[in-house]
N, C-alpha and C. Protein backbone atom coordinates (compact mmCIF):
# COMPACT_ATOMS: atom_id res chain seq x y z
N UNK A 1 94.04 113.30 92.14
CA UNK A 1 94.59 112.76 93.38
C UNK A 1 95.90 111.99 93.19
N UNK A 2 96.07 111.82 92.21
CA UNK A 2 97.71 110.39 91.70
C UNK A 2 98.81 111.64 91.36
N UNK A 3 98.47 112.93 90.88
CA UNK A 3 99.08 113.94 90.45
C UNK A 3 100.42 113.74 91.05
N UNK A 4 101.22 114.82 92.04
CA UNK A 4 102.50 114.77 92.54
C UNK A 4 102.07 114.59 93.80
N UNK A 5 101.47 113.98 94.64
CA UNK A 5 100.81 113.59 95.63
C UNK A 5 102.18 112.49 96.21
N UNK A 6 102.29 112.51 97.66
CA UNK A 6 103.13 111.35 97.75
C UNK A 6 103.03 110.09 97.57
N UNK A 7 103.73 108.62 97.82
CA UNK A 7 102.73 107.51 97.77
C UNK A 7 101.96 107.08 98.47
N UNK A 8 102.00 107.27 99.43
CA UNK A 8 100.94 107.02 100.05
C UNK A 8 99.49 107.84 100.28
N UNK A 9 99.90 108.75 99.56
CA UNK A 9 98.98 109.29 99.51
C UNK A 9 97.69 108.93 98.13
N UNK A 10 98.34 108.70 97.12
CA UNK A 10 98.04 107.79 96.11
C UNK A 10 97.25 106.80 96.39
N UNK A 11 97.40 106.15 97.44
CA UNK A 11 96.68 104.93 98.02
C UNK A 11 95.49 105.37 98.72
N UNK A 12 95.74 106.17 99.43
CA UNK A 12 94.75 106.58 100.27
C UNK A 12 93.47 106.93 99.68
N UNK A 13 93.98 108.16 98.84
CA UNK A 13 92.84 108.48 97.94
C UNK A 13 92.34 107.42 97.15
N UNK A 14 92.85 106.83 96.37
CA UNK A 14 92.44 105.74 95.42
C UNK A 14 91.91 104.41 95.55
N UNK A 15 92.55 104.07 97.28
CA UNK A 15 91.61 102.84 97.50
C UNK A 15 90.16 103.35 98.31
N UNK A 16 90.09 104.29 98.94
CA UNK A 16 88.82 104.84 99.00
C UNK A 16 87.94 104.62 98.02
N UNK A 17 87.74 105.36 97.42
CA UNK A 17 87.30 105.11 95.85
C UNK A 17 87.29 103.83 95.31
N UNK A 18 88.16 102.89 95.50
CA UNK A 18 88.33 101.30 94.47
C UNK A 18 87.90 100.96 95.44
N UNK A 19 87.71 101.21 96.91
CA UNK A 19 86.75 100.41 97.68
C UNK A 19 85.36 100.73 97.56
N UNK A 20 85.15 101.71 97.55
CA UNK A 20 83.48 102.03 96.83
C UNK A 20 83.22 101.42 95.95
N UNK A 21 83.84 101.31 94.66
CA UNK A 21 83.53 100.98 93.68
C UNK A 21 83.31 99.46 93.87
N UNK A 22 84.41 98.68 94.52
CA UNK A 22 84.27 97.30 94.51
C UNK A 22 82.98 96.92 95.34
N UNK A 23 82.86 97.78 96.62
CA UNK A 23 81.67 97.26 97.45
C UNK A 23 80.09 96.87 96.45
N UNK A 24 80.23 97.30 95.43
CA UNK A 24 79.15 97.33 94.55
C UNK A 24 79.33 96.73 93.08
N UNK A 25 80.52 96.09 92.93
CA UNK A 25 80.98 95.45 91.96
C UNK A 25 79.95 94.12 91.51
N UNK A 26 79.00 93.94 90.59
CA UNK A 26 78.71 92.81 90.62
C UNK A 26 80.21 91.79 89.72
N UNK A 27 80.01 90.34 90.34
CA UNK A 27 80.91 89.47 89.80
C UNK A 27 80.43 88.43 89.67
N UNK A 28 80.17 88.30 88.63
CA UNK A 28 79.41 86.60 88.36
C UNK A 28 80.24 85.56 88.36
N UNK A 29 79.42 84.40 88.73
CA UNK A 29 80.70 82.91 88.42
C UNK A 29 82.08 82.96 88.56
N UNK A 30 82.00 83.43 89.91
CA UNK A 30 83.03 83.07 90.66
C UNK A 30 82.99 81.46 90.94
N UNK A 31 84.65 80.74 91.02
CA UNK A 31 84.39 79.46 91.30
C UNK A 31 84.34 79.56 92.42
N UNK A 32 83.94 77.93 92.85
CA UNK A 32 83.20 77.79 94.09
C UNK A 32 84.23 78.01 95.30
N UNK A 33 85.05 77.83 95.57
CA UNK A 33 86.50 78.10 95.97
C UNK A 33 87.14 79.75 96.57
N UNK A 34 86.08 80.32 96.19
CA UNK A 34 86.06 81.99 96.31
C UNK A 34 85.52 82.76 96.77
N UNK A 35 85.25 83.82 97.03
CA UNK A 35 84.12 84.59 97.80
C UNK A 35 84.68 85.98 97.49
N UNK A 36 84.06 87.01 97.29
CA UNK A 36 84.13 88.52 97.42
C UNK A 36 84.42 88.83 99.14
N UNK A 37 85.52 89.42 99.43
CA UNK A 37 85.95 89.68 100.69
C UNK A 37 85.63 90.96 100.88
N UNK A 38 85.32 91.05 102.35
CA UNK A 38 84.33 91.93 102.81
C UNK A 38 85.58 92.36 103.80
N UNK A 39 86.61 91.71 104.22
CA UNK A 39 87.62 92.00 105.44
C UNK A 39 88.77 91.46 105.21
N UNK A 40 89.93 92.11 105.64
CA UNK A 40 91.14 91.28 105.58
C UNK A 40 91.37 89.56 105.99
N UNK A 41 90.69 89.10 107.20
CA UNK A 41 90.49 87.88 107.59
C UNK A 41 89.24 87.62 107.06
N UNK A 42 89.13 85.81 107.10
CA UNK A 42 87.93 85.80 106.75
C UNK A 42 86.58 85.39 107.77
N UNK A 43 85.26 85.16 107.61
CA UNK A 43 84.81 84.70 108.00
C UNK A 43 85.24 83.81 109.03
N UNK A 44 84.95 83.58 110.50
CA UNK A 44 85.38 82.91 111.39
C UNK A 44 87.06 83.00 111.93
N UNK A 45 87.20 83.41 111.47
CA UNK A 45 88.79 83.95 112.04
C UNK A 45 87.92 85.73 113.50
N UNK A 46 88.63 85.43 114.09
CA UNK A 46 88.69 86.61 115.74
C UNK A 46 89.17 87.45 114.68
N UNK A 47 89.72 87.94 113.79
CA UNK A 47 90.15 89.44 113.83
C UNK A 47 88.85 89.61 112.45
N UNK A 48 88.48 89.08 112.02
CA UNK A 48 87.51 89.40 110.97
C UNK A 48 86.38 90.89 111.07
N UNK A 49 86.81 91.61 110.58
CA UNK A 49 86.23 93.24 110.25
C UNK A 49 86.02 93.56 109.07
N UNK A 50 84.59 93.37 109.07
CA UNK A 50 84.41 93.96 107.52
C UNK A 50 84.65 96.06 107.33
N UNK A 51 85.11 96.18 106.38
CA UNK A 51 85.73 97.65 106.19
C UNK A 51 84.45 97.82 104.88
N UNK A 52 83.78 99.42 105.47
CA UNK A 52 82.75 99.95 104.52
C UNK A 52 83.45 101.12 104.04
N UNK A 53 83.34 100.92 102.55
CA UNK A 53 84.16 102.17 101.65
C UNK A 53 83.17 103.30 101.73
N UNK A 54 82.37 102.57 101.43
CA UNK A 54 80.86 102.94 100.46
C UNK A 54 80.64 104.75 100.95
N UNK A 55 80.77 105.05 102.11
CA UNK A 55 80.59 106.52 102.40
C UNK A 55 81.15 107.43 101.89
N UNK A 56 82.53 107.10 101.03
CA UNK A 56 83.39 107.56 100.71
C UNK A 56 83.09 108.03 99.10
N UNK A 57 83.96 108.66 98.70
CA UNK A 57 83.76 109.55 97.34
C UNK A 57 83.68 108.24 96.26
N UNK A 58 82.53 108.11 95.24
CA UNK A 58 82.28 106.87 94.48
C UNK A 58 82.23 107.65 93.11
N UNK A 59 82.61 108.56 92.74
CA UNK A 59 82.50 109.15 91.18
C UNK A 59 84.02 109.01 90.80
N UNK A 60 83.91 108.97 89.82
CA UNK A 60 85.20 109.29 88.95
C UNK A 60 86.63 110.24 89.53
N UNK A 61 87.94 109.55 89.94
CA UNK A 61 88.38 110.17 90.90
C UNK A 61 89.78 110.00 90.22
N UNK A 62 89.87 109.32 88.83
CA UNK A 62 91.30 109.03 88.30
C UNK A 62 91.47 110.73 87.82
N UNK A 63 92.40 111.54 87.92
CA UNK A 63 92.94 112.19 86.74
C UNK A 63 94.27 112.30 86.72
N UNK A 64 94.78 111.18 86.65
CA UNK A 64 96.09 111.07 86.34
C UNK A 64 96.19 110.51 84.30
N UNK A 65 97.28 111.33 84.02
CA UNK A 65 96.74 110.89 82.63
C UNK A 65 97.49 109.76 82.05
N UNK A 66 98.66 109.28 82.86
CA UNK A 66 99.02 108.03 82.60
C UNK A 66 97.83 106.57 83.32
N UNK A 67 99.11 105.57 83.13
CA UNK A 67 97.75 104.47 83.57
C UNK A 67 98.12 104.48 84.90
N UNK A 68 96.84 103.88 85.68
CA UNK A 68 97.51 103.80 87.44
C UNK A 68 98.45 102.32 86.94
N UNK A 69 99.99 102.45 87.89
CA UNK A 69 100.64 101.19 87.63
C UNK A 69 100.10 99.96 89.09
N UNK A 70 100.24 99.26 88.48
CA UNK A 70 100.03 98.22 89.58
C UNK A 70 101.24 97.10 89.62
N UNK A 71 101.94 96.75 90.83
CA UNK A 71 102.81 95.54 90.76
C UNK A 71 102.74 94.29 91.25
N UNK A 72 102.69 93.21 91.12
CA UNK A 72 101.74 92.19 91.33
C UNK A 72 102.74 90.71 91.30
N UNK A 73 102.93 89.76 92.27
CA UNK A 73 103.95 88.93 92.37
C UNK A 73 103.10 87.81 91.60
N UNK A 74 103.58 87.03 90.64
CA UNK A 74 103.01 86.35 89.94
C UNK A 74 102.76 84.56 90.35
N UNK A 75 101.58 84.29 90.39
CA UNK A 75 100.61 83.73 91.33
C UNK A 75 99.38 82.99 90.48
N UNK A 76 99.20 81.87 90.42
CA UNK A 76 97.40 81.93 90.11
C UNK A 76 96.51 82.77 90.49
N UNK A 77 96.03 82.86 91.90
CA UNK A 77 95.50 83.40 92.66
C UNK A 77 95.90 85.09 92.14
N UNK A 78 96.74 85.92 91.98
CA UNK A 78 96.85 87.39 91.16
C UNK A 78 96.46 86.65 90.11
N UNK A 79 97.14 85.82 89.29
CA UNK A 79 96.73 86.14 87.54
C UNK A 79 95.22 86.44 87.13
N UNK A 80 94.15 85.14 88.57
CA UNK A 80 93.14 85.41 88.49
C UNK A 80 92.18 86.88 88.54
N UNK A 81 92.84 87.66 89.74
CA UNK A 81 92.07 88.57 89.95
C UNK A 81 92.85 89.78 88.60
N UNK A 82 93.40 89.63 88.42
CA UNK A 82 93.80 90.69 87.65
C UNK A 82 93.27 91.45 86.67
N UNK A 83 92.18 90.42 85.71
CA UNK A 83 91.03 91.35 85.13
C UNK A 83 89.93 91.77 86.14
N UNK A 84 89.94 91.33 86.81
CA UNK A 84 88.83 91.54 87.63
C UNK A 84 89.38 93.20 88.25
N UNK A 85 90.21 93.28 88.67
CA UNK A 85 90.91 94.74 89.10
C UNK A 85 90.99 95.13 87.76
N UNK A 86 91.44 95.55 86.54
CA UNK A 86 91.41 96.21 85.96
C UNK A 86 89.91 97.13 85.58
N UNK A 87 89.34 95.96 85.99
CA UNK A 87 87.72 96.48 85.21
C UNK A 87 87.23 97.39 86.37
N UNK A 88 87.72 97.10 87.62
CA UNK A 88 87.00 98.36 88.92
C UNK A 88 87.67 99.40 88.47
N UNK A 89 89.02 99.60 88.03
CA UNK A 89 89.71 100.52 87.72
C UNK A 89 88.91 101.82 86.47
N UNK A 90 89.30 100.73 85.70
CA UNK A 90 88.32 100.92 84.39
C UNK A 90 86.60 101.79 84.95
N UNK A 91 85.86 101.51 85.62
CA UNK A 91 84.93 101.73 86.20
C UNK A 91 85.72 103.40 86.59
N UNK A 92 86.74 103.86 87.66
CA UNK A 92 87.10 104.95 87.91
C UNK A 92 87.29 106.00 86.78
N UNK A 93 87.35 105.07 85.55
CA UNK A 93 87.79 106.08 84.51
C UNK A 93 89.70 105.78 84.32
N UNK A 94 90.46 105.01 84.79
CA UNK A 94 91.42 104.72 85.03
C UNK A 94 91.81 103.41 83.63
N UNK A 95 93.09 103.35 83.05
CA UNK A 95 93.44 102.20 82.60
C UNK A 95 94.76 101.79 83.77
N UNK A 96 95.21 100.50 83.44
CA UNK A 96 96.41 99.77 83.95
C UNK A 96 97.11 99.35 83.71
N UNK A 97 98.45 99.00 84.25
CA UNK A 97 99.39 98.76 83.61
C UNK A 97 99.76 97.65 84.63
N UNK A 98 100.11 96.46 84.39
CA UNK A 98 100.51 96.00 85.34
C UNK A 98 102.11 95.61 85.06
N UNK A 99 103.00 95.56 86.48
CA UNK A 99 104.34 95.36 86.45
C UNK A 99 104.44 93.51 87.08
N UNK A 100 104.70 92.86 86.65
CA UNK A 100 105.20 91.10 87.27
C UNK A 100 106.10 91.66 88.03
N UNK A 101 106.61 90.45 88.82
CA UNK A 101 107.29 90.00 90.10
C UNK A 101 107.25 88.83 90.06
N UNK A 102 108.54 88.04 90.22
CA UNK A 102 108.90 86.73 90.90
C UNK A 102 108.33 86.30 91.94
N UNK A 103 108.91 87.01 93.02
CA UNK A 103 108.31 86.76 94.33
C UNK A 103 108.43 87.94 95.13
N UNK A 104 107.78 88.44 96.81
CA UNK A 104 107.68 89.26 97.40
C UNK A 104 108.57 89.97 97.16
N UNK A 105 110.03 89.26 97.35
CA UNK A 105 111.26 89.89 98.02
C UNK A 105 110.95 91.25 96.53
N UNK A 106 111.03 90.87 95.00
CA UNK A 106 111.08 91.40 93.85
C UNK A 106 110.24 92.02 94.17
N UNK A 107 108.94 92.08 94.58
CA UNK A 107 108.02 93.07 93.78
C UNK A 107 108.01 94.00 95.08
N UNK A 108 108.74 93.75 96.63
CA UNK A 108 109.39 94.96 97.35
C UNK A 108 110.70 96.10 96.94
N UNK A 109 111.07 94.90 96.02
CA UNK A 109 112.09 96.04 95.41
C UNK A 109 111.99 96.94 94.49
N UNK A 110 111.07 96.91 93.68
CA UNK A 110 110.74 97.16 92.48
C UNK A 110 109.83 98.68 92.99
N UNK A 111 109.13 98.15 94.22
CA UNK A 111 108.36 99.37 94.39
C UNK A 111 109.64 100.57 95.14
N UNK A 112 110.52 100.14 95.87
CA UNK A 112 111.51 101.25 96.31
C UNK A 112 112.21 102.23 94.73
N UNK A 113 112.45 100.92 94.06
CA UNK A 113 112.86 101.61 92.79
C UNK A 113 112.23 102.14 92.10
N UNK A 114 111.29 102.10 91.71
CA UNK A 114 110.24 102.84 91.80
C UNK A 114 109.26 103.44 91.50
N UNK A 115 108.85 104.80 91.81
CA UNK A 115 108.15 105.56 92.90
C UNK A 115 106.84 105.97 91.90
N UNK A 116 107.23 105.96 90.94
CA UNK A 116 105.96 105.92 90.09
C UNK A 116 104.41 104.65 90.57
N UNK A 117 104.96 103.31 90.93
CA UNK A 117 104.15 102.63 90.93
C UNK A 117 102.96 103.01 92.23
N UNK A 118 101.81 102.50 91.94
CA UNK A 118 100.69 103.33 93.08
C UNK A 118 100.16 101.56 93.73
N UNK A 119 99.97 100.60 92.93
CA UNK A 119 99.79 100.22 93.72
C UNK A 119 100.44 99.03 93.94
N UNK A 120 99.96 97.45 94.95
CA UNK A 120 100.74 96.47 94.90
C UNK A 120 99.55 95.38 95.06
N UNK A 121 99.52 94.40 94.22
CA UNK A 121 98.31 93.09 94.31
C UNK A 121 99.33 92.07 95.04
N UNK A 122 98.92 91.82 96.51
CA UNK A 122 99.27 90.51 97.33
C UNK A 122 98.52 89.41 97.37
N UNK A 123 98.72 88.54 97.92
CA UNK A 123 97.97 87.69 98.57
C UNK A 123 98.73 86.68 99.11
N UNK A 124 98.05 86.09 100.42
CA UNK A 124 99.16 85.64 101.51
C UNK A 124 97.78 84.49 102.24
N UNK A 125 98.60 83.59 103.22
CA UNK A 125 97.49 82.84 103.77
C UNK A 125 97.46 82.97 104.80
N UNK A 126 95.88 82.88 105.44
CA UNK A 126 95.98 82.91 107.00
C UNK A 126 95.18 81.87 107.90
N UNK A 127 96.07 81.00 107.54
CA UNK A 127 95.70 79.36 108.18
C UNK A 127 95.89 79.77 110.09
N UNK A 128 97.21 80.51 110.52
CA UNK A 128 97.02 80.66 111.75
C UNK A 128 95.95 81.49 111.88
N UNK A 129 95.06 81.56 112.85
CA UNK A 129 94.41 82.51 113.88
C UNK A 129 94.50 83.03 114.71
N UNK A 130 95.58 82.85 115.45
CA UNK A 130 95.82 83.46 116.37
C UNK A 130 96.24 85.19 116.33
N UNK A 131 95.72 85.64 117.31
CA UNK A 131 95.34 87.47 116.45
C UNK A 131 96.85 87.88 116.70
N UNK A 132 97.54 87.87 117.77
CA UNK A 132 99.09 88.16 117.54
C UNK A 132 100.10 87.78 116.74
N UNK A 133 99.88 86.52 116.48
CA UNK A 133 100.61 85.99 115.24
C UNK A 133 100.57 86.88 113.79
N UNK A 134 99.16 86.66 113.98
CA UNK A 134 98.53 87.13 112.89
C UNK A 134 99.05 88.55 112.33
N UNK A 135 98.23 90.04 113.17
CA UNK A 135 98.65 91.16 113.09
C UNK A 135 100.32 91.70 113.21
N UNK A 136 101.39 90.38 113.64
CA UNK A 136 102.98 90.94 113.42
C UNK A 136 103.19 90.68 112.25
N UNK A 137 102.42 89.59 111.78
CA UNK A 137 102.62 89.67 110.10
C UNK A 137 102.65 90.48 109.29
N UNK A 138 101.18 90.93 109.33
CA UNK A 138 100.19 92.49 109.02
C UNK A 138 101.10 93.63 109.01
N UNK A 139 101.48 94.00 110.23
CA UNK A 139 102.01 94.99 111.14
C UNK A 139 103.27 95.46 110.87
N UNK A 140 104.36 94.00 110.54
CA UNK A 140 105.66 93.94 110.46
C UNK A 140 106.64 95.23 109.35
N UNK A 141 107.31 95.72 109.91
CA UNK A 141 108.62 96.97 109.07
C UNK A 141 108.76 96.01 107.94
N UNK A 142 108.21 97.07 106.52
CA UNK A 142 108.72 96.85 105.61
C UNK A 142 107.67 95.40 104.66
N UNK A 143 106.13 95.64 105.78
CA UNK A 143 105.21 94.56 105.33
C UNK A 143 105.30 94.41 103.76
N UNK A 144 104.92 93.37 103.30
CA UNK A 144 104.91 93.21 101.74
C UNK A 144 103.01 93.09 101.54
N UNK A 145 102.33 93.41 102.62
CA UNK A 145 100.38 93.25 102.59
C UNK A 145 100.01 94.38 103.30
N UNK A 146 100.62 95.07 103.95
CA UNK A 146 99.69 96.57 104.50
C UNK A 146 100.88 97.79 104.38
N UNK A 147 100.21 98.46 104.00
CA UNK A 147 101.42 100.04 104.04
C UNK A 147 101.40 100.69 105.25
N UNK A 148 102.42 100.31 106.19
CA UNK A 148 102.35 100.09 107.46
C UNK A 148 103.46 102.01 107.59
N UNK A 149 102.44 102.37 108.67
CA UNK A 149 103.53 103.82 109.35
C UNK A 149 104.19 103.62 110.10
N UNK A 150 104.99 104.35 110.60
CA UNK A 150 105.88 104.16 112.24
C UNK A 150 104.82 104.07 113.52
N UNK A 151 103.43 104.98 113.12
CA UNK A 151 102.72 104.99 114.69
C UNK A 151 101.86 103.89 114.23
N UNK A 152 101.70 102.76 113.52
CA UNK A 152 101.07 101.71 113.50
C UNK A 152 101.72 100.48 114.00
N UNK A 153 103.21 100.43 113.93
CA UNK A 153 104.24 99.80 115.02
C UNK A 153 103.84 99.86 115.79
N UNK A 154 103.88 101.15 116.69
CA UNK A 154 104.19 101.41 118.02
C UNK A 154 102.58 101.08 118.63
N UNK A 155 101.12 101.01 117.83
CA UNK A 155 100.18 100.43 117.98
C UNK A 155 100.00 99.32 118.36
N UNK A 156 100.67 98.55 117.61
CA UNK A 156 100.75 97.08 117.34
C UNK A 156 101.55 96.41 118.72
N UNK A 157 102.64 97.22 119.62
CA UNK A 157 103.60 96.96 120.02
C UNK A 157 102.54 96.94 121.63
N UNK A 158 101.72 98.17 121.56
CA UNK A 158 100.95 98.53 122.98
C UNK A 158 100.30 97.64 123.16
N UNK A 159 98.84 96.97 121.86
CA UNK A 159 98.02 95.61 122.06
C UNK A 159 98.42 94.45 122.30
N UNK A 160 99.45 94.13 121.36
CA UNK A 160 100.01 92.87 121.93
C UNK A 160 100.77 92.77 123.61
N UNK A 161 100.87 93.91 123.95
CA UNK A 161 101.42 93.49 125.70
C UNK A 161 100.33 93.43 126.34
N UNK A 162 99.03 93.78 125.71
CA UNK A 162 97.63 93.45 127.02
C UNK A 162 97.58 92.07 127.38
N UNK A 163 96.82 91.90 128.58
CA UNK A 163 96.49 90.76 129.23
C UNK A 163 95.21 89.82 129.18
N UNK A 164 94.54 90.93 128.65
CA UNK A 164 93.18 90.67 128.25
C UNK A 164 92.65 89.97 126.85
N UNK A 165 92.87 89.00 126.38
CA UNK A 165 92.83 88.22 124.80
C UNK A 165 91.44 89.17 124.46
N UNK A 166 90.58 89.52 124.72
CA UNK A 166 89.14 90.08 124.74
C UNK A 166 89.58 91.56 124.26
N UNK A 167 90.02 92.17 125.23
CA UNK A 167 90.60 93.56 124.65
C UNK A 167 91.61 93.47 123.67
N UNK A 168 92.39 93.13 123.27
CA UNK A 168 93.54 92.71 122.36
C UNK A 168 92.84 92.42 121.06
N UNK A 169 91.47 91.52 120.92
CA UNK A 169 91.12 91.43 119.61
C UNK A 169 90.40 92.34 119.42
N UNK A 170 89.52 92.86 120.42
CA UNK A 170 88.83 94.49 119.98
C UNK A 170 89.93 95.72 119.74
N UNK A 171 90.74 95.85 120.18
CA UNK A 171 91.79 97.14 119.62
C UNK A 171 92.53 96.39 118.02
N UNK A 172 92.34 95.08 118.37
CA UNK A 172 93.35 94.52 116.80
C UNK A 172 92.47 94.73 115.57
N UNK A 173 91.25 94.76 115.62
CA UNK A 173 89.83 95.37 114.83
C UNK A 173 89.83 96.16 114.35
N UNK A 174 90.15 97.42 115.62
CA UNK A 174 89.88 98.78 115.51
C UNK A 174 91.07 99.06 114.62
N UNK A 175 91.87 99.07 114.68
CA UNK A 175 93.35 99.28 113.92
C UNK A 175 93.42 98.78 112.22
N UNK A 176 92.47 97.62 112.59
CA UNK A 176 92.73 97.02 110.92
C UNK A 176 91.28 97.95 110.62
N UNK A 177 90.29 98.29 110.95
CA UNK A 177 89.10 99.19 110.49
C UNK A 177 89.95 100.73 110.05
N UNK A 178 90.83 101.21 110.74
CA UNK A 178 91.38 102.49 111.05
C UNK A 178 92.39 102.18 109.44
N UNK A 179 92.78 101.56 109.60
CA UNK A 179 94.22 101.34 108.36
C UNK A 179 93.83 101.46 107.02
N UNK A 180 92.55 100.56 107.01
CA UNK A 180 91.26 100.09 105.74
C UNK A 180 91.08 101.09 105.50
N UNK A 181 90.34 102.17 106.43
CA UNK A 181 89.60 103.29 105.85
C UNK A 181 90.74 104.13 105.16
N UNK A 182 91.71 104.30 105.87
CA UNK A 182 93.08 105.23 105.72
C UNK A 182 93.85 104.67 104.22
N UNK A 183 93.53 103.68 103.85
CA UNK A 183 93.41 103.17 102.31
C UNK A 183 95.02 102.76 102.30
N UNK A 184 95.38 102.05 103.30
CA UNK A 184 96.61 101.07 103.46
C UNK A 184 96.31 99.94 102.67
N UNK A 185 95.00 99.23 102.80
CA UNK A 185 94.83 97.95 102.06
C UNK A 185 93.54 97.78 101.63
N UNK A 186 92.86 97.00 100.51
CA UNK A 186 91.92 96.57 100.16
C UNK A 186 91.68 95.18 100.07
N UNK A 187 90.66 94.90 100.98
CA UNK A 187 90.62 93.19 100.95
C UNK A 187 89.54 92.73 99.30
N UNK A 188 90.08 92.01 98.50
CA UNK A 188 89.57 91.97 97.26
C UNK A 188 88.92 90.26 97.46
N UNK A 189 89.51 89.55 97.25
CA UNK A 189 88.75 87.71 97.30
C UNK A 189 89.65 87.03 98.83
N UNK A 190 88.78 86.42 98.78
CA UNK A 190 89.21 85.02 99.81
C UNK A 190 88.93 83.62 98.83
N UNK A 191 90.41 83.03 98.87
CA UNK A 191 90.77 81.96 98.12
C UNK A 191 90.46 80.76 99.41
N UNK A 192 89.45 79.76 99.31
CA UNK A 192 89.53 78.36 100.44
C UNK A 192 90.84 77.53 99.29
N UNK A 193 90.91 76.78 100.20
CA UNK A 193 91.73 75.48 100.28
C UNK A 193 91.04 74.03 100.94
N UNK A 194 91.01 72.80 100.40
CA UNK A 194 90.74 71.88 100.99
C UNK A 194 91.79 71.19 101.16
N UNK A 195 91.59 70.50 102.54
CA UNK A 195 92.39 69.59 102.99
C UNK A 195 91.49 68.20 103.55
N UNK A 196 92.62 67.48 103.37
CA UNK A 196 91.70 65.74 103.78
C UNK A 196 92.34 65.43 105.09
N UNK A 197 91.56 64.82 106.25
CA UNK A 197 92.21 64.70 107.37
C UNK A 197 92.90 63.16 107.58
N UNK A 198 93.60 62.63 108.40
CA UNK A 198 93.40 61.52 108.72
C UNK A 198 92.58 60.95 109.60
N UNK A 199 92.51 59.35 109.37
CA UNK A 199 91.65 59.08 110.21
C UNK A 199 92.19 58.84 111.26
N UNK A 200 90.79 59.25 112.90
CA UNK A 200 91.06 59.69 113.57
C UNK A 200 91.35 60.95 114.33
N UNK A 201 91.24 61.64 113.14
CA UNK A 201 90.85 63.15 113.34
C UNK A 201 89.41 63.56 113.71
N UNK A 202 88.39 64.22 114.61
CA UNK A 202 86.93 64.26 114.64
C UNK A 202 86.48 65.50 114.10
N UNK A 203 86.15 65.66 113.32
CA UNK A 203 85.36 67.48 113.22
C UNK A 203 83.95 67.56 114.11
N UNK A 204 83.50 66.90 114.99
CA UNK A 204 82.28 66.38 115.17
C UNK A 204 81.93 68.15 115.91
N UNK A 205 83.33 68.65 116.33
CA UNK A 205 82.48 69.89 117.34
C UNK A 205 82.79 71.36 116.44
N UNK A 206 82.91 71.24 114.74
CA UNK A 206 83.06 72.34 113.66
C UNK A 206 81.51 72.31 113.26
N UNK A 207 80.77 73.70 112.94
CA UNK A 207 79.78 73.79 112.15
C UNK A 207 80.08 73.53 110.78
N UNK A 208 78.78 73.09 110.14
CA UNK A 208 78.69 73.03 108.50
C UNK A 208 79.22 74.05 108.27
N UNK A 209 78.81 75.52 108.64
CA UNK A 209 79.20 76.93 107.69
C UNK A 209 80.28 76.94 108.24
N UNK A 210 81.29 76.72 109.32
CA UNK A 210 82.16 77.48 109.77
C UNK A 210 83.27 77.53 108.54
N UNK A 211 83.85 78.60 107.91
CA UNK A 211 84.36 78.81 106.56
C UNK A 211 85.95 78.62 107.07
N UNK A 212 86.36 79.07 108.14
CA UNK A 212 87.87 78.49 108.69
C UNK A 212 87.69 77.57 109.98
N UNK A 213 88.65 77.02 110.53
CA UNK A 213 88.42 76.19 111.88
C UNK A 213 89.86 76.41 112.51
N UNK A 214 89.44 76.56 113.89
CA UNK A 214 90.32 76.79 114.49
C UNK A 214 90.67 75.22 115.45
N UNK A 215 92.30 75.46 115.40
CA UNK A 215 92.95 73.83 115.61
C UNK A 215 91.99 73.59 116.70
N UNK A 216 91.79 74.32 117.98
CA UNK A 216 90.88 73.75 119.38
C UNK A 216 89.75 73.54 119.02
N UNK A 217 89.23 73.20 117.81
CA UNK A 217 87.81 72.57 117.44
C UNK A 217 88.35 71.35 116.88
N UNK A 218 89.24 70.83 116.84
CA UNK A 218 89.85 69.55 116.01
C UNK A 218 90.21 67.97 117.63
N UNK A 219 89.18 67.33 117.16
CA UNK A 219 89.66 66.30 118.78
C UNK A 219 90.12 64.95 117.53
N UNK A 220 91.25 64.48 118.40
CA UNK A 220 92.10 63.92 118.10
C UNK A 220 92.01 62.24 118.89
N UNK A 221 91.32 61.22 118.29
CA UNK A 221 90.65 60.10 118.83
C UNK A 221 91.79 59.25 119.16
């Protein structure tokens, strides 16, 4: 499937597969700070969709006889996962190679130049919630987190003019379910963050579990 295949096509096929494989990945001792991601957003965030690989082809699917390359902007958060991806790889029958990056802008350039590389390790934060904010990020020409087409624009362009916040996050779902399967992106960990509030801040109307919070749960004494 990596053969003379285009790039994106590379992806398609291959995160199928690295999503199978991961859906079943055991990972021990993870710190507490972490979680195996099931969806691009996380838990408690409106656009949160978990994406199932698992139906998809789960045997041995590398025969490319170089390594798959991977390019990866250099990060704690990548340095961490980075054995952790090699070894699902590894699992395909695949070795890796990974390429560094400074920052986005670099490791967008690097992939135009090129064309050999198959894949790209991001990670980005999504403190806003709000689903339009959110998905122009996602969505945006020339994204540096989803391998975005021309008719996924013009997707993006139709939901956000609805009127309906209700319909808008059910089509914003369907699109990130549709993209997932189509092997644009693989959601791999969700990194938390703590923050300390001041006083005078109330959490009194956030659940214990709620894993993100949205600002209109925050009353301000």
């Amino acid at each position: 499937p990596l053969g003379s295949s285009p790039l994106i096509e590379k992806r398609r096929t291959m995160a199928v597969a690295f999503g199978a494989k991961w859906a079943t990945l055991q990972i021990p001792d993870l710190p507490f700070n972490v979680t195996k991601a099931k969806s691009l957003q996380p838990a408690g965030y409106p656009l949160m969709t978990e994406i199932d690989y698992r139906p998809g082809q789960t045997q041995s699917l590398c025969v490319k006889t170089a390594a798959v390359r991977i390019v990866a902007q250099k990060a704690p958060q990548n340095d961490y996962q980075r054995p952790l991806v090699s070894k699902t790889f590894q699992t395909l029958g695949c070795d890796v190679e990974w390429i560094s990056a400074d920052s986005v802008g670099e490791m967008n350039d690097t992939i135009k130049r090129d064309p050999t590389i198959d894949f790209r390790l991001s990670s980005f934060g999504v403190a806003d919630p709000e689903p339009t904010t959110w998905m122009g990020l996602i969505l945006s020409e020339g994204s540096p987190f989803v391998d975005v087409v021309p008719s996924d624009l013009v997707t993006f362009k139709r939901i956000a003019s609805l009127s309906s916040r209700e319909e808008e996050v059910k089509q914003f779902q369907a699109v990130l379910r549709e993209i997932g399967l189509r092997g644009s992106y693989v959601p791999l960990f969700h990194f938390s963050t703590l923050s300390v509030a001041q006083p005078g801040i109330s959490f009194e109307n956030i659940q214990e579990l709620d894993e993100t919070v949205d600002y209109s749960k925050l009353l301000f004494k």
